[in-house]
Protein backbone atom coordinates (compact mmCIF):
# COMPACT_ATOMS: atom_id res chain seq x y z
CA UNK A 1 99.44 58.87 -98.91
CA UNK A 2 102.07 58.94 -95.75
CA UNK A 3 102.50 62.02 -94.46
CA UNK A 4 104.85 63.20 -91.27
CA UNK A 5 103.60 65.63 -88.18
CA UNK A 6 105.30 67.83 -86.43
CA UNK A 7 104.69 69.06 -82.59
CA UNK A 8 106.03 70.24 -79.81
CA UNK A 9 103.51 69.60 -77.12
CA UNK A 10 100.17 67.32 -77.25
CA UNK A 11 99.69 67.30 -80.86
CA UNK A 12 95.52 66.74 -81.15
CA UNK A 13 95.04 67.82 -84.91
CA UNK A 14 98.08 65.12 -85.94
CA UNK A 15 96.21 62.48 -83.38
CA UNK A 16 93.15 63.00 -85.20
CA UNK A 17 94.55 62.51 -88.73
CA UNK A 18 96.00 59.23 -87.30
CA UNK A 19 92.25 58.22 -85.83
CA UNK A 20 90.29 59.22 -88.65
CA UNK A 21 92.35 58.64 -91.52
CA UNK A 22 90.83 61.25 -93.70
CA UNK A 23 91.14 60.38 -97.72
CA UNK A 24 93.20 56.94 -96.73
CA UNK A 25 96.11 59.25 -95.34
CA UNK A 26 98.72 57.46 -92.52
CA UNK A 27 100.61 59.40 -90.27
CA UNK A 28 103.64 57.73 -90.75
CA UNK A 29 105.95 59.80 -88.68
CA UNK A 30 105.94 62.32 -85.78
CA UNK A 31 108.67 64.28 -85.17
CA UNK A 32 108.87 66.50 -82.01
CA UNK A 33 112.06 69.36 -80.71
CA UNK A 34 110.28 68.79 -77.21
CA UNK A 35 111.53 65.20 -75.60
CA UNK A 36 108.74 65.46 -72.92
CA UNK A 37 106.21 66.18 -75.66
CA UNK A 38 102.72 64.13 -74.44
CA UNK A 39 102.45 63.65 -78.39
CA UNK A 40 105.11 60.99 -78.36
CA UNK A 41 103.43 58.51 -76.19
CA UNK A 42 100.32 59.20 -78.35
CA UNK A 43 102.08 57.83 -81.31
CA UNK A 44 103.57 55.34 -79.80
CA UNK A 45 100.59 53.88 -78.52
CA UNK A 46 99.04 54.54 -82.17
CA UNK A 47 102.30 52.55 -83.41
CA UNK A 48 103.45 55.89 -85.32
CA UNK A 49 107.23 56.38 -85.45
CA UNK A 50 108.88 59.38 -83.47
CA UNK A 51 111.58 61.26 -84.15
CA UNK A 52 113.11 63.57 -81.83
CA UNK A 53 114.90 66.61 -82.78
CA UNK A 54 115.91 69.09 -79.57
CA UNK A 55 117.40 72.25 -80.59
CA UNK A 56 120.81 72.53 -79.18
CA UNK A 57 122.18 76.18 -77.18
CA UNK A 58 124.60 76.61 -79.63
CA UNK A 59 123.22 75.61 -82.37
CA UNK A 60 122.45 77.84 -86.03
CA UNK A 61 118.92 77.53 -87.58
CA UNK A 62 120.49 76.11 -90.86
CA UNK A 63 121.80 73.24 -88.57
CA UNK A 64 118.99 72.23 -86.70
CA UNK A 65 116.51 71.81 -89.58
CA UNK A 66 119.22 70.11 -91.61
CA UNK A 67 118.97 67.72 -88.22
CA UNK A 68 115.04 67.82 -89.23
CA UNK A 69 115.01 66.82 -92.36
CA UNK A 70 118.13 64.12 -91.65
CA UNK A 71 115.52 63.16 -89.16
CA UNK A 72 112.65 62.92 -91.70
CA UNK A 73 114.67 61.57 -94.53
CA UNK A 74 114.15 57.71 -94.00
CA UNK A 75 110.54 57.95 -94.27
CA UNK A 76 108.41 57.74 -97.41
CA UNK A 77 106.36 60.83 -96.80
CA UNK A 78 104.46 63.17 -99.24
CA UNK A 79 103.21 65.77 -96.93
CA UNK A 80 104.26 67.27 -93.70
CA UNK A 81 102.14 69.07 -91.17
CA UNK A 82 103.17 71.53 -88.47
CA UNK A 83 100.69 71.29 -85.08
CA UNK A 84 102.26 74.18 -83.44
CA UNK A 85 105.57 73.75 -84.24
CA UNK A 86 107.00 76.86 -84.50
CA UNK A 87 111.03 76.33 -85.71
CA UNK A 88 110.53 76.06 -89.33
């Protein structure tokens, strides 16, 4: 089963899912709203995708998680789990 993470800073629980693999699951996808976020080089060193979705000043609510799930539309994922992300 794929499933996508979301974070906005180091992102340990989705890190662990990726290490351990619990039940055969693959952390296909992490998206962050934090471009600094130290979880993105974690995936990328894991070979995880990353998506990046920064909220904009003047931007609604509806908008940026429309941007969110544009974001997480391409991928073939079943489940998706928050590690301290706190916009949706």
């Amino acid at each position: 089963m794929n499933i996508a993470g979301m974070a906005s800073n180091r992102g340990r629980n989705l890190v662990h899912i990726a290490d351990r693999a619990p039940g055969g699951v693959e952390l296909s996808v992490v998206l962050t709203d934090a471009a600094d976020a130290p979880v993105l080089e974690k995936a990328e060193k894991r070979d995880i995708s990353t998506e990046t979705v920064v909220w904009r000043e003047d931007e609604s609510r509806q908008n940026h998680e429309r941007r969110v799930l544009d974001a997480l539309e391409g991928y073939d994922v079943y489940l998706v789990c928050l590690d301290g992300y706190m916009r949706i």
